[in-house]
C-alpha atoms as a PDB file:
ATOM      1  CA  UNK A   1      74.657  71.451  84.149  1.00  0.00           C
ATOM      2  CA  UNK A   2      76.195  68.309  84.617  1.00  0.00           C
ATOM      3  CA  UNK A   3      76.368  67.534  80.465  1.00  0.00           C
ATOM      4  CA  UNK A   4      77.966  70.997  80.687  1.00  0.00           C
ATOM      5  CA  UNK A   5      81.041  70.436  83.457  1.00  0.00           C
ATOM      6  CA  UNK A   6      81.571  66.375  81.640  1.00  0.00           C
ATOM      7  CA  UNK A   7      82.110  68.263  78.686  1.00  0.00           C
ATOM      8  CA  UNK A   8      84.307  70.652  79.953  1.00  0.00           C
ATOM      9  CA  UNK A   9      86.278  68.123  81.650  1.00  0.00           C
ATOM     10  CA  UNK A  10      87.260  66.270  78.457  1.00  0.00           C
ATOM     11  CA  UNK A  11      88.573  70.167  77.039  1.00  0.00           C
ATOM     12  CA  UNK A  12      92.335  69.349  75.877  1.00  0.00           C
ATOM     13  CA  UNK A  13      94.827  72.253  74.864  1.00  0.00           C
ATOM     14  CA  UNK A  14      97.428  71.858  71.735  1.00  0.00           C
ATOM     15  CA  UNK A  15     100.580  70.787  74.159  1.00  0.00           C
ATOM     16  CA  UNK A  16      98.308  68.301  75.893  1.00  0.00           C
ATOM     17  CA  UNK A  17      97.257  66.665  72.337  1.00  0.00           C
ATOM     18  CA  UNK A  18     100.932  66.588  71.198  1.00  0.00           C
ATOM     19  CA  UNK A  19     101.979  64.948  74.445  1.00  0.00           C
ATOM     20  CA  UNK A  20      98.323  62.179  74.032  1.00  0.00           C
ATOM     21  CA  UNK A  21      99.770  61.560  70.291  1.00  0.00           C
ATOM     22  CA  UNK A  22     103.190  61.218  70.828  1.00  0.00           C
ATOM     23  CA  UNK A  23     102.808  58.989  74.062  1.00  0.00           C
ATOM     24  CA  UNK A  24     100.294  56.665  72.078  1.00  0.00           C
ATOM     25  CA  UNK A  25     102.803  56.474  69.067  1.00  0.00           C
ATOM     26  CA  UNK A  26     104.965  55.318  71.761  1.00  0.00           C
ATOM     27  CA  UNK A  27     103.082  53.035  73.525  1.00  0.00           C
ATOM     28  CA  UNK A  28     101.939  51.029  70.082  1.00  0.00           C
ATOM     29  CA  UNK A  29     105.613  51.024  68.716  1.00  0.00           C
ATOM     30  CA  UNK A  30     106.063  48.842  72.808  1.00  0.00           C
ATOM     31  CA  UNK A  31     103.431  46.848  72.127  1.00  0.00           C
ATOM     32  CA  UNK A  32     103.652  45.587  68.805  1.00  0.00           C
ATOM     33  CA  UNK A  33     107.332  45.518  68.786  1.00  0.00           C
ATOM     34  CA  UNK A  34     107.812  41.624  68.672  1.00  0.00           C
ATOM     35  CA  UNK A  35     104.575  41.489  66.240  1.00  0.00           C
ATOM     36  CA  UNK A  36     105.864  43.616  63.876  1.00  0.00           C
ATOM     37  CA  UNK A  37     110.285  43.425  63.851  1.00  0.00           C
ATOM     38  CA  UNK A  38     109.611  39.357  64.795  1.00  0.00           C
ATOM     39  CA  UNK A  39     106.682  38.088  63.377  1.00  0.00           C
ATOM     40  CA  UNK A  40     106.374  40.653  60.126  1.00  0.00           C
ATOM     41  CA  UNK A  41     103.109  41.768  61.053  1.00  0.00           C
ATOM     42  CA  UNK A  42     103.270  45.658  59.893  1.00  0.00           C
ATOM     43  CA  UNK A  43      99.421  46.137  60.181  1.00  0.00           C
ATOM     44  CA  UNK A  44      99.847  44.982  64.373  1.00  0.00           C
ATOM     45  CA  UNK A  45     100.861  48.789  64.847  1.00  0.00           C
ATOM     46  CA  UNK A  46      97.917  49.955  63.346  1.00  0.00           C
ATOM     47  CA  UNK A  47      96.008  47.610  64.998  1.00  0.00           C
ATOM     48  CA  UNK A  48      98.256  48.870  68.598  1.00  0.00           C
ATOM     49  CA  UNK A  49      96.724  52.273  67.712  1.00  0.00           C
ATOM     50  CA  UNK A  50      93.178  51.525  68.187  1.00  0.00           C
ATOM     51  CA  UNK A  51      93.714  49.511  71.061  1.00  0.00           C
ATOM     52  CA  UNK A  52      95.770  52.005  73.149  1.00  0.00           C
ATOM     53  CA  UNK A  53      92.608  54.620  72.224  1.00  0.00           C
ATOM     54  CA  UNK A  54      90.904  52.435  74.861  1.00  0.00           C
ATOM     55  CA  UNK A  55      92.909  51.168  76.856  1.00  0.00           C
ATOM     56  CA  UNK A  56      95.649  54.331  77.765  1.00  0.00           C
ATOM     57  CA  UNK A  57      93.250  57.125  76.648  1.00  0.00           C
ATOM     58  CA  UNK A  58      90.277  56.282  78.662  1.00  0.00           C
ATOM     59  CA  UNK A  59      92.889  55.404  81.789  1.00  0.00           C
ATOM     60  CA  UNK A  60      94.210  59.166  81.672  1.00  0.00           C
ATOM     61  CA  UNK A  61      91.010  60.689  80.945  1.00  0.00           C
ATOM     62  CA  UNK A  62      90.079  59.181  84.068  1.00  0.00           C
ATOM     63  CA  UNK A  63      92.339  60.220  86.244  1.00  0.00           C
ATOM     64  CA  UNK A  64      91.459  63.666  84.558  1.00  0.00           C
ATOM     65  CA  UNK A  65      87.982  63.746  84.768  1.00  0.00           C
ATOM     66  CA  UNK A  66      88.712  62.982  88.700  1.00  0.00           C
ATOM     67  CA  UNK A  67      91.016  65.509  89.521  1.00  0.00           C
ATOM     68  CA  UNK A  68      89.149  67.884  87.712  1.00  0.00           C
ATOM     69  CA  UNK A  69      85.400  66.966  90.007  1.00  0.00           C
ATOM     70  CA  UNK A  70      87.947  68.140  92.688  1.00  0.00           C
ATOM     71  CA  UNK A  71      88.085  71.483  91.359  1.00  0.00           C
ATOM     72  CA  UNK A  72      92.010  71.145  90.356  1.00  0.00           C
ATOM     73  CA  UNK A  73      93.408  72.236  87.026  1.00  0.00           C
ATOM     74  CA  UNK A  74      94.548  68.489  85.525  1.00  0.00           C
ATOM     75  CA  UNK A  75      96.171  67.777  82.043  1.00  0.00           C
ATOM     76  CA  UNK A  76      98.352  65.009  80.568  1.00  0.00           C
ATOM     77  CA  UNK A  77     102.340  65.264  80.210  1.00  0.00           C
ATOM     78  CA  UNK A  78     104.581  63.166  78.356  1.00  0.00           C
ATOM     79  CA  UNK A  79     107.346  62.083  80.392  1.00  0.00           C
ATOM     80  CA  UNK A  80     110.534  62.129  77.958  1.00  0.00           C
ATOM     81  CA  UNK A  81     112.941  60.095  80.565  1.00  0.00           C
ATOM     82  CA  UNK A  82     110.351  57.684  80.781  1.00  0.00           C
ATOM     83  CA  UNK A  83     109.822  57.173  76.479  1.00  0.00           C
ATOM     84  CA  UNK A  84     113.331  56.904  76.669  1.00  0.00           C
ATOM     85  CA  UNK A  85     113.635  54.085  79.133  1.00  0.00           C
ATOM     86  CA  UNK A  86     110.430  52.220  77.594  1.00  0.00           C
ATOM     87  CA  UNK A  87     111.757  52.167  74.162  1.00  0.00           C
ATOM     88  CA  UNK A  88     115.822  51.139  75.538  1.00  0.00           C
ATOM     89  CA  UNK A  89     113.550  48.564  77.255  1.00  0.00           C
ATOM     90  CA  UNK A  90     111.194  46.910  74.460  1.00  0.00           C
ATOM     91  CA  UNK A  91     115.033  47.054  72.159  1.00  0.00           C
ATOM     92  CA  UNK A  92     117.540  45.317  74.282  1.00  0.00           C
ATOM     93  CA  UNK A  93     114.637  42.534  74.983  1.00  0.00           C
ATOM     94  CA  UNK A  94     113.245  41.915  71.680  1.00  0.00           C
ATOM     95  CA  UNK A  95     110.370  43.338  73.347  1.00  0.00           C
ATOM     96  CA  UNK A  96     109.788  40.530  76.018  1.00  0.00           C
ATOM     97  CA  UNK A  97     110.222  43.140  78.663  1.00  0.00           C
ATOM     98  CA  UNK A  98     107.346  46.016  78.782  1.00  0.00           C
ATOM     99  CA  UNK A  99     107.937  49.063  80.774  1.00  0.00           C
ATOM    100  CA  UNK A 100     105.387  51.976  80.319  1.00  0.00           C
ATOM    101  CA  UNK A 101     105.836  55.027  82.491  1.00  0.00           C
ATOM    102  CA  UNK A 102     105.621  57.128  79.534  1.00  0.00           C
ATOM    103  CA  UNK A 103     103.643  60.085  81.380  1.00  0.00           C
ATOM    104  CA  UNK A 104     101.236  61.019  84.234  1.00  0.00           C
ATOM    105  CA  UNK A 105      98.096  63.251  84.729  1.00  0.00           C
ATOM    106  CA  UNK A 106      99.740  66.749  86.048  1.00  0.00           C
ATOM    107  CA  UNK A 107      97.437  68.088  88.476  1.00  0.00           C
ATOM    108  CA  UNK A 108      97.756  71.802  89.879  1.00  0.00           C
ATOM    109  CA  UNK A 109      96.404  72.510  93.230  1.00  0.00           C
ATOM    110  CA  UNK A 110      97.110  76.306  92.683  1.00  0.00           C
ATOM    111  CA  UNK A 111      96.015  78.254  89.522  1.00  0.00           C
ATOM    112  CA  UNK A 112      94.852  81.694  88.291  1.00  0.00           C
ATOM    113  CA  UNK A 113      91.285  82.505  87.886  1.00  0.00           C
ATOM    114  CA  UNK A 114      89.787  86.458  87.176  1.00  0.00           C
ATOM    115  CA  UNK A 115      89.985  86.741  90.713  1.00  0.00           C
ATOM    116  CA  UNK A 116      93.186  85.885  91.290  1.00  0.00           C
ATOM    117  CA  UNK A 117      94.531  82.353  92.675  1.00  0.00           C
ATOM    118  CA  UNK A 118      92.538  79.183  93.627  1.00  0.00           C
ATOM    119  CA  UNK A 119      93.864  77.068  96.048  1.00  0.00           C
ATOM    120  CA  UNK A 120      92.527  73.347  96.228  1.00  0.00           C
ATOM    121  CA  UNK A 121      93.615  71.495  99.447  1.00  0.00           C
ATOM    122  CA  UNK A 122      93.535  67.328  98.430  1.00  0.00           C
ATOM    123  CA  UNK A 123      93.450  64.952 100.976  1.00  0.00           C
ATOM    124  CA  UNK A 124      95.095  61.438 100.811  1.00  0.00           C
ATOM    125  CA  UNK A 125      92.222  60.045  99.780  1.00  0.00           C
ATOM    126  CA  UNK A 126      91.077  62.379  97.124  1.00  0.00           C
ATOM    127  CA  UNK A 127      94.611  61.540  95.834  1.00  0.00           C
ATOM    128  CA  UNK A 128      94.001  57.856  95.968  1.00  0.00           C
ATOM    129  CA  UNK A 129      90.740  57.976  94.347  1.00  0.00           C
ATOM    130  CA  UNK A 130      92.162  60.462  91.653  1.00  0.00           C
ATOM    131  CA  UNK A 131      95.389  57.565  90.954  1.00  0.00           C
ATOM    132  CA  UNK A 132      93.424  54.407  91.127  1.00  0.00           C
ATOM    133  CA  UNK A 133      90.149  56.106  88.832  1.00  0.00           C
ATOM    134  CA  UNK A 134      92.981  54.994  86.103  1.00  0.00           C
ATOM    135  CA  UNK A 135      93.461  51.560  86.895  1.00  0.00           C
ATOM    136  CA  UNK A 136      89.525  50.712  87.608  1.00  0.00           C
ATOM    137  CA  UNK A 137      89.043  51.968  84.087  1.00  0.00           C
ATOM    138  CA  UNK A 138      91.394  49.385  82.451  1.00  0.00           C
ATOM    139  CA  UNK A 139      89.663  46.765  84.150  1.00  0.00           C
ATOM    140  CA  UNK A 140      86.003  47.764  83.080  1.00  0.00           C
ATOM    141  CA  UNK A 141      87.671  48.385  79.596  1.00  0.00           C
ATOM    142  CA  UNK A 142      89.074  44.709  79.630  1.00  0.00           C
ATOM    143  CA  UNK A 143      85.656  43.318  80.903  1.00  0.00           C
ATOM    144  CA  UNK A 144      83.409  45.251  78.272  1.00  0.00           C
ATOM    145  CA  UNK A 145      85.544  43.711  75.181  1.00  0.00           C
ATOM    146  CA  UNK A 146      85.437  40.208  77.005  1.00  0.00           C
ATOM    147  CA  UNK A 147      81.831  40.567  77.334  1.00  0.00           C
ATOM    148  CA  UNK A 148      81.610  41.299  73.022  1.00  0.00           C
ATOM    149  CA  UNK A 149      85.436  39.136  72.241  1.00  0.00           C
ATOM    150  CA  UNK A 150      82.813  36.972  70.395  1.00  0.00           C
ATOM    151  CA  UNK A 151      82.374  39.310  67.436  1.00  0.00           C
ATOM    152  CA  UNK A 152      86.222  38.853  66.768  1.00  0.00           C
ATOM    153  CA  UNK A 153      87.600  36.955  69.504  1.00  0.00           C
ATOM    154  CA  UNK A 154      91.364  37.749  68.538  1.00  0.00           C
ATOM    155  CA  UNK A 155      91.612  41.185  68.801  1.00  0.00           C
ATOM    156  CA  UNK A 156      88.979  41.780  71.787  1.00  0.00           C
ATOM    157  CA  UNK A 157      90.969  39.608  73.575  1.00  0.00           C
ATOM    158  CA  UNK A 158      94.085  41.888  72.835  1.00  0.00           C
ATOM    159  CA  UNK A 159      92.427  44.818  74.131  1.00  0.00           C
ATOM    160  CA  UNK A 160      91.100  43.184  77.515  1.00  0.00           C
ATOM    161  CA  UNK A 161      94.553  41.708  77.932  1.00  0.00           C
ATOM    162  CA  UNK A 162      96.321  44.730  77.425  1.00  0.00           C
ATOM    163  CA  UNK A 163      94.028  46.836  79.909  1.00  0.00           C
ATOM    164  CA  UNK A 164      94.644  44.738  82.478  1.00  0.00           C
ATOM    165  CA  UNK A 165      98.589  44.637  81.488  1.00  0.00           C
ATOM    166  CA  UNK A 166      98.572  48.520  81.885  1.00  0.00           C
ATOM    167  CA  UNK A 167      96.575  48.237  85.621  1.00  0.00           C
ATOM    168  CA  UNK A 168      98.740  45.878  87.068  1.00  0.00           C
ATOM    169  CA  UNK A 169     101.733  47.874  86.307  1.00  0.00           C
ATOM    170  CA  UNK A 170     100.278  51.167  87.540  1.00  0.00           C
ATOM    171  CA  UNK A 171      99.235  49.585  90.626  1.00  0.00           C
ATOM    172  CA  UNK A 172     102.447  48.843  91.238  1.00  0.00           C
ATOM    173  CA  UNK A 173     103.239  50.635  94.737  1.00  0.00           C
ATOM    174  CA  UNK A 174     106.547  52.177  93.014  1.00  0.00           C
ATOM    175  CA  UNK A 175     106.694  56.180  92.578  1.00  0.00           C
ATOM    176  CA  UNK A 176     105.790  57.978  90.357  1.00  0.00           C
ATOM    177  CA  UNK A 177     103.008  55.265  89.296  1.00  0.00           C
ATOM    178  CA  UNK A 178      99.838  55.545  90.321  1.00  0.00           C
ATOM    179  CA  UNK A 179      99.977  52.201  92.809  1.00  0.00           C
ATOM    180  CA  UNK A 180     102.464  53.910  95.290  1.00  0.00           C
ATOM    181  CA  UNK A 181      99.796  56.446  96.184  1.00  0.00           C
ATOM    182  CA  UNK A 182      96.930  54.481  96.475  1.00  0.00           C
ATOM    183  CA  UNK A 183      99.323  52.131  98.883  1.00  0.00           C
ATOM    184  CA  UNK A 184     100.030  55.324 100.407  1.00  0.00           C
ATOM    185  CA  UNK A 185      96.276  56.285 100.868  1.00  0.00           C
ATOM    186  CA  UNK A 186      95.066  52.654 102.085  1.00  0.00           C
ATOM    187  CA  UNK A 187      96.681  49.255 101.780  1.00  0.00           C
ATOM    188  CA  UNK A 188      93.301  47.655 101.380  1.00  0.00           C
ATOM    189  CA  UNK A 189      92.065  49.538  98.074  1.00  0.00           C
ATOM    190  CA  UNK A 190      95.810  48.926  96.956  1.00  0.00           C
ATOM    191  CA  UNK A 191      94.811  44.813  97.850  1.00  0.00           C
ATOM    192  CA  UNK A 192      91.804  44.929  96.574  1.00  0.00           C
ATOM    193  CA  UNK A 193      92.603  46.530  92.912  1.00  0.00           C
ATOM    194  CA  UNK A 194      95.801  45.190  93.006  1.00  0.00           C
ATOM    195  CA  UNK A 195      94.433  41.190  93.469  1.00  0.00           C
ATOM    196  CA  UNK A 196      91.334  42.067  90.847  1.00  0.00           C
ATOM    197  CA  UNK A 197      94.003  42.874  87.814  1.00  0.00           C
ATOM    198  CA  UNK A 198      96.087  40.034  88.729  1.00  0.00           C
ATOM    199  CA  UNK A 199      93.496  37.600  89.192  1.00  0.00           C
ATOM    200  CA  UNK A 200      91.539  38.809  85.980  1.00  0.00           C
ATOM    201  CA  UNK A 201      94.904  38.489  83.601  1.00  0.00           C
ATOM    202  CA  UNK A 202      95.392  35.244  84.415  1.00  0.00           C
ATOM    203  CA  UNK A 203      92.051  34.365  84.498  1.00  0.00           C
ATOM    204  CA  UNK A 204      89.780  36.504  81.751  1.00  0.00           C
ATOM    205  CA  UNK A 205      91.130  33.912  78.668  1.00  0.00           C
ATOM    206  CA  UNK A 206      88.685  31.280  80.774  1.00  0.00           C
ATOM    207  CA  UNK A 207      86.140  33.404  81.990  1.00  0.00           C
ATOM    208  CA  UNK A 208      82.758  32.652  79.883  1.00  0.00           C
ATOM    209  CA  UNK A 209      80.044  35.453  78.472  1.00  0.00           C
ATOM    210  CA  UNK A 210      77.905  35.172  80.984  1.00  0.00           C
ATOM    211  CA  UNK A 211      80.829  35.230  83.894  1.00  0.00           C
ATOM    212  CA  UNK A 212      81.895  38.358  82.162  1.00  0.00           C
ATOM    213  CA  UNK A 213      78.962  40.229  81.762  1.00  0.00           C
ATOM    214  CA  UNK A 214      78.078  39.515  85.755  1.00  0.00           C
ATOM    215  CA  UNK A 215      81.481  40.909  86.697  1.00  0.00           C
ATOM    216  CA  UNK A 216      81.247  43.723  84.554  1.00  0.00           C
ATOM    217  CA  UNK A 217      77.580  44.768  85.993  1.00  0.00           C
ATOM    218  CA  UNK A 218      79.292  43.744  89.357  1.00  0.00           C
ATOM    219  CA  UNK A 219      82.354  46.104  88.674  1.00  0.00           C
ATOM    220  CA  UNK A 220      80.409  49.510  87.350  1.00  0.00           C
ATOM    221  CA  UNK A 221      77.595  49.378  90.041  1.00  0.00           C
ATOM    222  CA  UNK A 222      80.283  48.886  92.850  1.00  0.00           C
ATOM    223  CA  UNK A 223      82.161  52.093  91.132  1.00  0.00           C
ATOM    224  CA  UNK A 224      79.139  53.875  91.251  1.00  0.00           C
ATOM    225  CA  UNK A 225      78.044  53.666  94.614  1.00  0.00           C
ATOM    226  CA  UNK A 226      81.891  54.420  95.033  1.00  0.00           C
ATOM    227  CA  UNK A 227      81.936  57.340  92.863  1.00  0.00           C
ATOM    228  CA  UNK A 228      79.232  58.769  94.914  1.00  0.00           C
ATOM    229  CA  UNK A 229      81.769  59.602  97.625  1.00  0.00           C
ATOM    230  CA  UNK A 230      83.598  62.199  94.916  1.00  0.00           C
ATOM    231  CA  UNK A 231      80.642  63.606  93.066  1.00  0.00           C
END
């Protein structure tokens, strides 16, 4: 039953796929822009792909997964303002300057079923679990690839640093991003997650194997006893 509703929970519908592609085409163009129109490394967007499978896929189909254990309809939407901005951004600063609201998780509290509506009444800390299910995920994401960065150091390394770029600047506690409504739900999850990402980017090029793999044990079981309190 549970195999069932997981799988049902990753179900995507055309629009939603267009929006995933388009926003990940995005996202590598931001990322590689100084390897590839600077340095002449073509294959970096390639490369910018993959990464953003892991590191902005996985973050929205967290938030989705959430929303959806809380019986709301949730899907992913481009945000066409916000490609705009991102990629006005990454050209006027040679790409020194990364700004990535490029979309959000829609969720609807209100939606047709065969026996008419469903209405699904989220409290403010359903909402703050749902935003910051994102964030948690980049950081596990960036641990995991620390934990293995030995089996090609380089580009490991690119994927945990580029997780824990894309928490920090959703925890920001700036609407629409997810930060301003865990802030909004409770100022010490917003400290807590907030302090982890920052401490971990400046940190996770020093951090050994073994302090790695501790953390990331340390990390998942605290998010599942957590979980437990949505499941």
């Amino acid at each position: 039953m549970k195999i069932t509703k997981f799988i049902k929970n990753l179900e995507f519908d055309l629009i939603e796929i267009r929006d995933i592609v388009i926003s990940l085409l995005v996202l590598s163009f931001i990322f590689s822009y100084r390897r590839v129109f600077i340095e002449g490394n073509y294959f970096s967007f390639f490369e910018s792909i993959f990464i953003l499978i892991f590191v902005f896929l996985f973050h929205e189909l967290a938030h989705r997964t959430v929303a959806r254990k809380y019986e709301c309809k949730a899907k992913y939407v481009m945000w066409p303002t916000g490609i705009l901005i991102s990629i006005l951004f990454t050209l006027f600063t040679d790409g020194l300057v990364i700004f990535a609201a490029i979309g959000f998780v829609s969720i609807s509290y209100k939606y047709p079923t065969r026996l008419g509506f469903k209405f699904v009444g989220l409290t403010l800390e359903e909402i703050g679990w749902i935003s910051l299910s994102g964030p948690l995920t980049n950081i596990i994401v960036a641990l995991i690839f620390k934990t293995i960065s030995p089996l090609n150091p380089s580009f490991f390394m690119s994927i945990s640093q580029i997780s824990l770029v894309l928490a920090l600047f959703n925890l920001f506690p700036i609407p629409p991003l997810d930060g301003s409504k865990v802030f909004a739900w409770s100022r010490v999850a917003w400290i807590c997650s907030m302090t982890l990402s920052f401490v971990l980017f400046i940190t996770i090029p020093f951090i050994g194997i073994l302090e790695s793999i501790i953390l990331t044990i340390a990390t998942l079981i605290t998010i599942f006893f957590l979980s437990q309190k949505i499941a």
